[in-house]
Protein backbone atom coordinates (compact mmCIF):
# COMPACT_ATOMS: atom_id res chain seq x y z
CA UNK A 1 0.00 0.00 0.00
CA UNK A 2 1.57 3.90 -0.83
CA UNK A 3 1.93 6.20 1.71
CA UNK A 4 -0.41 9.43 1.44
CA UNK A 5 2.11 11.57 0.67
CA UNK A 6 3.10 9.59 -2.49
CA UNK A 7 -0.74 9.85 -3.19
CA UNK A 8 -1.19 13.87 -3.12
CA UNK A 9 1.68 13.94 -5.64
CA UNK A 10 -0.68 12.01 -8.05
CA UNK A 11 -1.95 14.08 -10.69
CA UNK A 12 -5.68 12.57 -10.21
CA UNK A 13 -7.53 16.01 -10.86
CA UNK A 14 -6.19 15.59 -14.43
CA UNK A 15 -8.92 13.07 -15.42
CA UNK A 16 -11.72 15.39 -14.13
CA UNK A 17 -10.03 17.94 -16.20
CA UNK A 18 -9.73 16.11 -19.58
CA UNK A 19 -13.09 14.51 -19.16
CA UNK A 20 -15.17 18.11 -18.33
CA UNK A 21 -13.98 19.35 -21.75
CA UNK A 22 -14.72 16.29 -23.43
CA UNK A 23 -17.67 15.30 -22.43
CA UNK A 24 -19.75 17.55 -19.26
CA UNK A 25 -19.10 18.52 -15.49
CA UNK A 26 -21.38 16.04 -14.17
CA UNK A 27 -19.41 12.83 -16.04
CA UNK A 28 -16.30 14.49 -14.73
CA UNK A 29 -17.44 15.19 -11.08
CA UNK A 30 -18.04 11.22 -11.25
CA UNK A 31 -14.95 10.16 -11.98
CA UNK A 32 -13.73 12.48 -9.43
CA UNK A 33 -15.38 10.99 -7.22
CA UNK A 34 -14.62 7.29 -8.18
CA UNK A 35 -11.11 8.13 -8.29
CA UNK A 36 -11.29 9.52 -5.02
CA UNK A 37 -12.53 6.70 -3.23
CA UNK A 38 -10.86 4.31 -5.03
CA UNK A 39 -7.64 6.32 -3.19
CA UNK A 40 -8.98 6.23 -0.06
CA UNK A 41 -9.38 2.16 -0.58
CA UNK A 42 -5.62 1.78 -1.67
CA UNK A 43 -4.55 4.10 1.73
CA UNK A 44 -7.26 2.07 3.98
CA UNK A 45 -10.00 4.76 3.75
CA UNK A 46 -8.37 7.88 4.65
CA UNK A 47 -10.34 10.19 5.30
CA UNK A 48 -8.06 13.77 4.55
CA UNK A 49 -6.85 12.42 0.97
CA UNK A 50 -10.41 11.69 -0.45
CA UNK A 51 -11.67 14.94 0.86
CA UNK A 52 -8.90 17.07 -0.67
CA UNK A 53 -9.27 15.31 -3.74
CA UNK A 54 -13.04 15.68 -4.05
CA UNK A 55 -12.72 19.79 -2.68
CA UNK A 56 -9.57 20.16 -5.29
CA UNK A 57 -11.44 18.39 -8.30
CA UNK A 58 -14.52 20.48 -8.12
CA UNK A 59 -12.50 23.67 -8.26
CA UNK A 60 -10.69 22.14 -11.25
CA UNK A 61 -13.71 21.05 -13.29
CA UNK A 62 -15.65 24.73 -12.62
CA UNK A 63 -12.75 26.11 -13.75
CA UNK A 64 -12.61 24.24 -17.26
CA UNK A 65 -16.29 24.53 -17.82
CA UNK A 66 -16.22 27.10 -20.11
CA UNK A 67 -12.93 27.10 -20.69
CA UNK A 68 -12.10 29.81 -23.68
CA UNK A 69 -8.43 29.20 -24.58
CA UNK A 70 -5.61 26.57 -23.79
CA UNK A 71 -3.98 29.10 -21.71
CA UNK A 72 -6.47 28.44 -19.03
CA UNK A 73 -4.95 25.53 -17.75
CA UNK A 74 -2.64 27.11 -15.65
CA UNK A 75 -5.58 29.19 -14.25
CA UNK A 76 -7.25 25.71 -13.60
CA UNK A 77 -3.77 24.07 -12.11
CA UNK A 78 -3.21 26.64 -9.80
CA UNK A 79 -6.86 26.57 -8.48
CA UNK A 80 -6.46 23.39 -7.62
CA UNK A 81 -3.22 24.04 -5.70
CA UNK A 82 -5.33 26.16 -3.79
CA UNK A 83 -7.88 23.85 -2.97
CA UNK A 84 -5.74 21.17 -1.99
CA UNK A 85 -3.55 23.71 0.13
CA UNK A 86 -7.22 24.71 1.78
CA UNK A 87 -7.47 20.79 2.90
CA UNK A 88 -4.45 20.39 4.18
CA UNK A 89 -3.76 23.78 6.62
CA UNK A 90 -7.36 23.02 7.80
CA UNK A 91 -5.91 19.38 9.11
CA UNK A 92 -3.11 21.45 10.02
CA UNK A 93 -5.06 23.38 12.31
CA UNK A 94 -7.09 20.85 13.82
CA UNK A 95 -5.19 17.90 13.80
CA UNK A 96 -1.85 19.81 14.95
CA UNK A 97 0.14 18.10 12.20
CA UNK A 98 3.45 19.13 12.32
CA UNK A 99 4.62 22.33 10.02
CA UNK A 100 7.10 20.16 9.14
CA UNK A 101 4.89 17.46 7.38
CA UNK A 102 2.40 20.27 6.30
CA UNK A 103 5.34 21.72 3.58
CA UNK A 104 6.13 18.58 2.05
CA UNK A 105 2.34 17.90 1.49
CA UNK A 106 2.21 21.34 -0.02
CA UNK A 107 5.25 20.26 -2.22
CA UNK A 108 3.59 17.08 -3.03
CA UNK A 109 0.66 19.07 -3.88
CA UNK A 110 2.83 21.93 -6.04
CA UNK A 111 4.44 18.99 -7.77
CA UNK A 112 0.68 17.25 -8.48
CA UNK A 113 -0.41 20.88 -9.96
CA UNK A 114 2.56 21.31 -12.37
CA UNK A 115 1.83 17.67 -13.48
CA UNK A 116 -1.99 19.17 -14.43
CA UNK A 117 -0.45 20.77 -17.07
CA UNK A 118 -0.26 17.70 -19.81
CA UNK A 119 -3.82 18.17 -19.77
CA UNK A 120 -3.15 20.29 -22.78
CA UNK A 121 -1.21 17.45 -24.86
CA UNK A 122 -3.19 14.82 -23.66
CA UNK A 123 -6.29 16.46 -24.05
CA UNK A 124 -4.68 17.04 -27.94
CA UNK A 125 -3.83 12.89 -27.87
CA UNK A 126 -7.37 12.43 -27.52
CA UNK A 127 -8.88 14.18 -30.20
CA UNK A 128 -7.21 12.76 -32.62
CA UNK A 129 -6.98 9.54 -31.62
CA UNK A 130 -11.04 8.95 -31.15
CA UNK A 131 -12.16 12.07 -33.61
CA UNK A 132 -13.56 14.02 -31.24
CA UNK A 133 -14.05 18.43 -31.91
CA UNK A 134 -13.74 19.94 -28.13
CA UNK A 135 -15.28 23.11 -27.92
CA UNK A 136 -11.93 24.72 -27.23
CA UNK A 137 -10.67 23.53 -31.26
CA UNK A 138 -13.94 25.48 -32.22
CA UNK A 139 -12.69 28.52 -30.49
CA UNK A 140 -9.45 28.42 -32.38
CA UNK A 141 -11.38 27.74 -35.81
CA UNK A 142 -13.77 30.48 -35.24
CA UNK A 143 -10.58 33.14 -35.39
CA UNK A 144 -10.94 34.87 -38.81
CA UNK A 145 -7.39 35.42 -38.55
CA UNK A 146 -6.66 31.85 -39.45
CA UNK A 147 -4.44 31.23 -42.31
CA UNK A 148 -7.79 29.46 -44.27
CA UNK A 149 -10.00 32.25 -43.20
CA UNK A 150 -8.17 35.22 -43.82
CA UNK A 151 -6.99 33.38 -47.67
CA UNK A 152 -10.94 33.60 -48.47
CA UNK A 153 -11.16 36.91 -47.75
CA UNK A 154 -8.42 38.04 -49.87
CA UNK A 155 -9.27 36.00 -52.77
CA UNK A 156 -12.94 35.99 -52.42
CA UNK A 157 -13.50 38.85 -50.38
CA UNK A 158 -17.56 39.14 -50.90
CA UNK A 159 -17.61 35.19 -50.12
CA UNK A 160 -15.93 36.30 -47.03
CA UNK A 161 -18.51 39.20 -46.13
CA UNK A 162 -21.20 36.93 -46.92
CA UNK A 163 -20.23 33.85 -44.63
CA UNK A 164 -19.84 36.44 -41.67
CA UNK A 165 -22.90 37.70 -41.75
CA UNK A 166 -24.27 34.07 -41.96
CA UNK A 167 -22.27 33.00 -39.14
CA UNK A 168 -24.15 35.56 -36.81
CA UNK A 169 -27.53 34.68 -38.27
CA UNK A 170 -27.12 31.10 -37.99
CA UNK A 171 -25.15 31.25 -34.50
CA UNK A 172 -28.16 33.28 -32.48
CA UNK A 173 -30.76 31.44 -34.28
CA UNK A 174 -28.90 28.71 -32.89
CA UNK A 175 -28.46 30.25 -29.43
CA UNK A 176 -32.36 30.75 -29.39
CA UNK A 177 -33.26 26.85 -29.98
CA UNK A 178 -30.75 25.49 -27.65
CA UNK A 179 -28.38 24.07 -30.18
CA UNK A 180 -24.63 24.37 -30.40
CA UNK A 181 -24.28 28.05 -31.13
CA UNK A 182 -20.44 27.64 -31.31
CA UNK A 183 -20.30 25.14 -33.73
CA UNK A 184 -22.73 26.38 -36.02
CA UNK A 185 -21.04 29.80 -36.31
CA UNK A 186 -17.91 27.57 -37.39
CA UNK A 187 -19.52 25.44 -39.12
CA UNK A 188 -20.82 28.99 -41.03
CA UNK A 189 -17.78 30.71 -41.57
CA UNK A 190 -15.74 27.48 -43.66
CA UNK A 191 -19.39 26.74 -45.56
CA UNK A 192 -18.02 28.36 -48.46
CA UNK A 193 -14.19 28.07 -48.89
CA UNK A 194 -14.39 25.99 -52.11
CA UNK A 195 -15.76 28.97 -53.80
CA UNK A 196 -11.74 30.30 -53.66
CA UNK A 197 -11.37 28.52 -56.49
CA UNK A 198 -13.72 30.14 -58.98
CA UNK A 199 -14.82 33.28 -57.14
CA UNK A 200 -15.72 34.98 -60.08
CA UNK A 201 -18.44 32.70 -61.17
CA UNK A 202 -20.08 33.48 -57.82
CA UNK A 203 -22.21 37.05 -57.76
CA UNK A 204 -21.13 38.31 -54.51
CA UNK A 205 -17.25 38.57 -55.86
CA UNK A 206 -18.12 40.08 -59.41
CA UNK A 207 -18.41 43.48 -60.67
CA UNK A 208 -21.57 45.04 -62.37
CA UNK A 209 -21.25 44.11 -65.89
CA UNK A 210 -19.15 41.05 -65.36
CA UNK A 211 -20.74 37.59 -65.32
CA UNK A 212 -18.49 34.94 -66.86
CA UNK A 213 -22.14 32.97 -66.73
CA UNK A 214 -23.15 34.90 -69.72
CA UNK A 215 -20.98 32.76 -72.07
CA UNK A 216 -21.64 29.43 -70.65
CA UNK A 217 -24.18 26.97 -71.35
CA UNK A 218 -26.70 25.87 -68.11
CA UNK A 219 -25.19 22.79 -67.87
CA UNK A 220 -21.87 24.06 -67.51
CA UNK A 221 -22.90 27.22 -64.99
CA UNK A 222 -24.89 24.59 -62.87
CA UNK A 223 -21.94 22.43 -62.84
CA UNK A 224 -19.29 25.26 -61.64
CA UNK A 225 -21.85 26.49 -58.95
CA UNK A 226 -22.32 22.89 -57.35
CA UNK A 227 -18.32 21.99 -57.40
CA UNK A 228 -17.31 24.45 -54.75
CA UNK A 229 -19.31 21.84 -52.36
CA UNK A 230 -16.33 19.24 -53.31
CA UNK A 231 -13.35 21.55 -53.57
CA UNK A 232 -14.84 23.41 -50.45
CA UNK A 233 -14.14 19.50 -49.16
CA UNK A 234 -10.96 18.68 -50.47
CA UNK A 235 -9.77 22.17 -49.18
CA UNK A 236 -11.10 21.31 -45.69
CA UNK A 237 -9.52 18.31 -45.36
CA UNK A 238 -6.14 19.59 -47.03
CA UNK A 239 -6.55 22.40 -43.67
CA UNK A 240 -7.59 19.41 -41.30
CA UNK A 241 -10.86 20.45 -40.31
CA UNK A 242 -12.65 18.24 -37.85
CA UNK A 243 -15.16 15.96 -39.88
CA UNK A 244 -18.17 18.00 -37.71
CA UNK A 245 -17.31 20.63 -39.34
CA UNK A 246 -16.83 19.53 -42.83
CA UNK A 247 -20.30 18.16 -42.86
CA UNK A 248 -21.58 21.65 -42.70
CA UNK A 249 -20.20 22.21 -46.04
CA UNK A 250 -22.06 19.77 -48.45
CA UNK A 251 -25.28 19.76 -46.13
CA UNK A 252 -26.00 23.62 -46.37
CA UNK A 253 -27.03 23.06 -49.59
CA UNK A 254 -28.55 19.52 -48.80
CA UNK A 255 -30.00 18.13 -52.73
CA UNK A 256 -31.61 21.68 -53.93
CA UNK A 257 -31.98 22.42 -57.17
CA UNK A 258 -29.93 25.38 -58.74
CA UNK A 259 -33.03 26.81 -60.15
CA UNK A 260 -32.49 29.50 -62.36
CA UNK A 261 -30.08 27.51 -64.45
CA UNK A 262 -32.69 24.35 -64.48
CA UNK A 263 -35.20 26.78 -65.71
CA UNK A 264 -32.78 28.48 -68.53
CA UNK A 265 -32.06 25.15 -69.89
CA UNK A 266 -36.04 24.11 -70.02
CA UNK A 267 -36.31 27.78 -71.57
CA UNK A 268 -33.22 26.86 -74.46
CA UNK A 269 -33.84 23.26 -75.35
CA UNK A 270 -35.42 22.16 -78.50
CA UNK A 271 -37.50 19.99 -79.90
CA UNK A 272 -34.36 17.70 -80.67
CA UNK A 273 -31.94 18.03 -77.76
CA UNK A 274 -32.04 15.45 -74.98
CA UNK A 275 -34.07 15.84 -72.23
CA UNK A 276 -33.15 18.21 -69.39
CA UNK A 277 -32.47 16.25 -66.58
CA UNK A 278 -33.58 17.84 -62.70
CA UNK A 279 -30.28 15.16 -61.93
CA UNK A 280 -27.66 17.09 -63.21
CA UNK A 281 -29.07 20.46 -61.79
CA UNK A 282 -28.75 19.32 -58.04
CA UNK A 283 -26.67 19.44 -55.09
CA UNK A 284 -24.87 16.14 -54.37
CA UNK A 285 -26.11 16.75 -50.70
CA UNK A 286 -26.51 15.08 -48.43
CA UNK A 287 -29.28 16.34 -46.81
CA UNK A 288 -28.74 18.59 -43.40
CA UNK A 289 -28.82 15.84 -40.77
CA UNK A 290 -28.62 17.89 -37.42
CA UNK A 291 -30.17 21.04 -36.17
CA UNK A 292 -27.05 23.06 -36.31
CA UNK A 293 -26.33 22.41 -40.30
CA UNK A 294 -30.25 22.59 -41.12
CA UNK A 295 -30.16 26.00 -39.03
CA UNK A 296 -26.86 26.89 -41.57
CA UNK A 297 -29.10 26.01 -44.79
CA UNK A 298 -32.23 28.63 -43.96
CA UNK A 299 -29.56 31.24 -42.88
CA UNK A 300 -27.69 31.05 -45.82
CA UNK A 301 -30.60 31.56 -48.20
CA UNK A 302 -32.47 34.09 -46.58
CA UNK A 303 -28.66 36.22 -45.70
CA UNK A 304 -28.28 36.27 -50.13
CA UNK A 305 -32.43 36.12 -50.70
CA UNK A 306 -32.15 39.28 -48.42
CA UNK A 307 -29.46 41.22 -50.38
CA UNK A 308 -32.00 41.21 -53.55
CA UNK A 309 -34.46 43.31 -52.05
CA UNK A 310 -34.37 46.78 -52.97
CA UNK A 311 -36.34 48.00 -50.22
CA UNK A 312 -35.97 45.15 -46.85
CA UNK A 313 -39.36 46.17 -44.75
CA UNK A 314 -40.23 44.43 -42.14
CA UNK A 315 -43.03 43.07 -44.54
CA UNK A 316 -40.73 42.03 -47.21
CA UNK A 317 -38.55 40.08 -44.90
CA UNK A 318 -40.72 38.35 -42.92
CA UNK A 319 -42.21 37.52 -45.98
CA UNK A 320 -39.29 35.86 -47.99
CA UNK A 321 -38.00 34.19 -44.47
CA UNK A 322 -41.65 32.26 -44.48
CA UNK A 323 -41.07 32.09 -48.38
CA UNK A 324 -37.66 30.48 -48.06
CA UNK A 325 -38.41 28.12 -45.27
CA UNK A 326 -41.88 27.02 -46.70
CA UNK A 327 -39.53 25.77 -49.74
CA UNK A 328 -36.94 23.76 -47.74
CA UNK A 329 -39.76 21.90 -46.21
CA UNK A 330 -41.51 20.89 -49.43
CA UNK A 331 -38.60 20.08 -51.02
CA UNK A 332 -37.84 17.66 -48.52
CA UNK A 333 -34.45 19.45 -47.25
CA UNK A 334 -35.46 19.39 -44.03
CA UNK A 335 -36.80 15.38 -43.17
CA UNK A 336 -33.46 14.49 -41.41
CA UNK A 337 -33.22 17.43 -39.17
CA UNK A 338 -34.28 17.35 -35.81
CA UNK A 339 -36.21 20.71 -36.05
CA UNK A 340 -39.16 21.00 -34.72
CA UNK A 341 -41.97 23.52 -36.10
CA UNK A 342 -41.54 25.30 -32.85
CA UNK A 343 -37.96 25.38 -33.85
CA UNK A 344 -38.35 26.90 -37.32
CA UNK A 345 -40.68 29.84 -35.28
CA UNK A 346 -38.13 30.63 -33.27
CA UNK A 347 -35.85 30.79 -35.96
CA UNK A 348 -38.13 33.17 -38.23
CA UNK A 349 -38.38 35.00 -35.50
CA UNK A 350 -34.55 35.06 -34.78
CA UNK A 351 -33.89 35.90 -38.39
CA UNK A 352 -36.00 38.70 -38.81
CA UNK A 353 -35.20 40.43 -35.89
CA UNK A 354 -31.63 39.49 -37.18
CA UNK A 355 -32.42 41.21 -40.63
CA UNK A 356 -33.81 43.95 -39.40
CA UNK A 357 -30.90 45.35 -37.04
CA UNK A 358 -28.51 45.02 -40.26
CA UNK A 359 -30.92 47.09 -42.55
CA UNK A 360 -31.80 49.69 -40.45
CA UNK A 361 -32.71 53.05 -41.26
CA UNK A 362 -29.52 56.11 -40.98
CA UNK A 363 -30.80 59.13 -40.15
CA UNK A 364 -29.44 61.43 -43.00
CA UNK A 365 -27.21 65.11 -42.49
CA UNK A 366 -28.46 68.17 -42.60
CA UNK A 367 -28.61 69.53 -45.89
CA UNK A 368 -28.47 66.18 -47.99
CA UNK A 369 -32.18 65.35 -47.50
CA UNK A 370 -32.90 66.73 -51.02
CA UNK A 371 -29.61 65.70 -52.97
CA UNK A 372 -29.61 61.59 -51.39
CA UNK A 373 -33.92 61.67 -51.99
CA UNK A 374 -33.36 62.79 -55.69
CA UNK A 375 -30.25 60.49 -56.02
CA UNK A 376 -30.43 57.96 -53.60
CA UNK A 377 -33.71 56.51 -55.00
CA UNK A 378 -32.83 56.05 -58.22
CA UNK A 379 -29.69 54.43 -57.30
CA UNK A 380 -31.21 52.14 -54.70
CA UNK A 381 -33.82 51.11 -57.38
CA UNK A 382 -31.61 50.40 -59.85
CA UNK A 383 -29.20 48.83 -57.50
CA UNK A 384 -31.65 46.68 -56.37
CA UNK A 385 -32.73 45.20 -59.98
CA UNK A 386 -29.04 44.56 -61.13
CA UNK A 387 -28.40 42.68 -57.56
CA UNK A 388 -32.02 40.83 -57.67
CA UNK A 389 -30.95 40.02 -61.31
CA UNK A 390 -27.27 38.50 -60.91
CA UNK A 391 -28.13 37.14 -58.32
CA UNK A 392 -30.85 35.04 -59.89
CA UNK A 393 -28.41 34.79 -63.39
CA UNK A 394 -25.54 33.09 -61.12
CA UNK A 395 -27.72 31.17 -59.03
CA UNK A 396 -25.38 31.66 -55.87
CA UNK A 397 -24.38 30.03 -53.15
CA UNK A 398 -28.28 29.87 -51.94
CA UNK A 399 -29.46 28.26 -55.31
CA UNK A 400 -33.22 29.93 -54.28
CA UNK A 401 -35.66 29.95 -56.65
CA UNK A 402 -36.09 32.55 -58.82
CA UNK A 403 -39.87 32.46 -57.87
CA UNK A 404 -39.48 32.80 -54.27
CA UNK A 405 -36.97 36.14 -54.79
CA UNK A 406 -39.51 37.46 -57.19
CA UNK A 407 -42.40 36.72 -54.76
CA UNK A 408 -39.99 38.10 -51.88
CA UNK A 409 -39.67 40.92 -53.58
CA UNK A 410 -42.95 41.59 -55.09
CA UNK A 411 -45.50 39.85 -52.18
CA UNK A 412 -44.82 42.71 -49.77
CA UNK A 413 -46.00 45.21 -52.13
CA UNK A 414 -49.34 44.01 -52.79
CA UNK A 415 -49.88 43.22 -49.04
């Protein structure tokens, strides 16, 4: 049998540490407590050692509970110093151990705290080894200062704007249902990094005038729009995503149709071409199979669906946010989620309050009333055609309907 001071040099805490970020406090304060006992039984049930351990473990796992960066671990060592340091002066006090014995159980316990540390490559051993995405690897991916992140926005800079304005969509509407707000903003901002490869082909990175789509056959536009799913796939994996997060790129557009171009090619084909097939003017998929990556397909067509209106009222909004959502569910995009229609409320709601802080109304200077009324309307109108109509002509990244944007845009202004 060890002697208790061997014991208190044991880095025990460090499985309540590893398992509160892996899994939840309440597995960890388990195995705490297991592990505690199970100490006591190998020093015939003393008393002092299980108690420290238990006291020192819970200040260790409320430390790492929502834990923001690796860094932290010291913060969560040295709390646990603390706690076993608490322990032992009380026996001090009451027990009248001797000072002596007292400083080598606090050097024990200094040497157990420093041993805390490989927490951090340990906790790194683990996911890899079983695949598992700790919320403290989201953290790090959710930088935009990351090498992958901060290459989209220089070489698809409107991609970029677009996928950040996504991510905060997606993350409160995820925030409001209960679901993993941190790993659907993630999840948001690397939806779209295949679309570095052919940015112009995407309307959100091309100038007015510009649409390479022009010269290009329906077939051929549909088929450029749907490959950034697999190079946004190959690039992921080529940056090591986690798989959890890969799966958000593929599923946010689920097996949709790219509309416009399906319709273009009905429009061109004659009486002796071969039949357009719907086949070849879908989305590989597969469908969105959790609530965070169906949350990710509704905010990514109603953040683009939005952009097309010339005038977003709280009318028009709501409007094409029912419009939008009314599709995914008849189209079947949604039958593997686990949203519920109370779910897809709360994310309307979400959304629109959402939409409606971005376009808000600026109250103008004095003495540019007249000049930006005369101007400004004009521009916005005609602004807000060219948008609705490359948008539509490129069939972006949200592949909605051309109905739904025209109803969007023209619904509110009979109601």
């Amino acid at each position: 049998r060890l002697p208790v001071e061997v014991m208190y040099a044991v880095p025990v805490i460090i499985v309540s540490l590893v398992l509160t970020i892996l899994f939840d406090s309440r597995v960890s304060l388990f195995a705490t407590l297991t592990l505690a006992f199970l100490g006591s039984l190998m020093l015939r049930f003393d008393f002092l050692f299980t108690f420290a351990t238990v006291f020192a473990g819970a200040l260790g796992i409320f430390s790492v509970r929502d834990i923001k960066n690796r860094g932290q671990f010291f913060v969560s060592a040295g709390l646990v110093f603390l706690g076993y340091v608490f322990v032992l002066v009380g026996d001090w006090l009451i027990t009248a151990t001797t000072t002596d014995q007292l400083l080598w159980d606090v050097l024990l316990v200094g040497i157990n705290a420093v041993l805390l540390l490989l927490a951090m490559p340990l906790l790194w051993v683990f996911e890899r080894a079983f695949d598992i995405t700790t919320d403290l690897t989201l953290l790090e991916l959710s930088d935009t200062n990351r090498p992958l992140l901060k290459e989209l926005s220089l070489r698809a800079p409107g991609t970029f704007n677009h996928v950040l304005q996504v991510a905060n969509l997606a993350e409160a509407a995820a925030d409001a249902i209960g679901a993993n707000a941190l790993l659907t903003r993630v999840g948001a901002l690397y939806h779209d990094i295949g679309k570095m490869v052919k940015p112009e082909y995407f309307v959100e990175n091309q100038r007015p005038g510009q649409n390479p789509h022009d010269h290009l056959k329906p077939r051929m536009s549909a088929l450029i729009i749907a490959s950034h799913v697999k190079e946004g796939l190959e690039i992921g994996r080529k940056y090591r995503l986690p798989k959890v997060v890969l799966d958000f790129i593929p599923m946010h557009h689920g097996t949709t149709r790219i509309e416009y171009f399906y319709r273009k090619a009905l429009e061109q084909a004659g009486e002796g071409d071969p039949p357009v097939l719907e086949s070849e003017f879908r989305y590989p998929g597969p469908k969105p199979n959790t609530k965070e990556t169906s949350i990710l397909m509704l905010a990514d067509s109603v953040e683009a669906a939005s952009r097309t209106l010339a005038n977003p009222t709280h009318k028009r909004l709501e409007s094409l946010i029912d419009m939008i959502i009314r599709a995914r569910l008849d189209d079947g995009q949604l039958e593997d989620s686990e949203l519920t229609f109370r779910d897809l409320t709360i994310i309307k709601q979400t959304f629109l309050s959402m939409l409606m802080a971005i376009y808000h109304v600026r109250v103008k200077y004095p003495g540019q009333e007249k000049t930006q009324d005369e101007e400004g309307t004009t521009k916005k109108e005609t602004q807000g055609e060219d948008e609705g109509a490359s948008e539509r002509a490129t069939s972006s990244e949200e592949n909605r309907p051309e109905a739904e944007t025209k109803k969007g845009e023209e619904g509110p202004k009979a109601a």
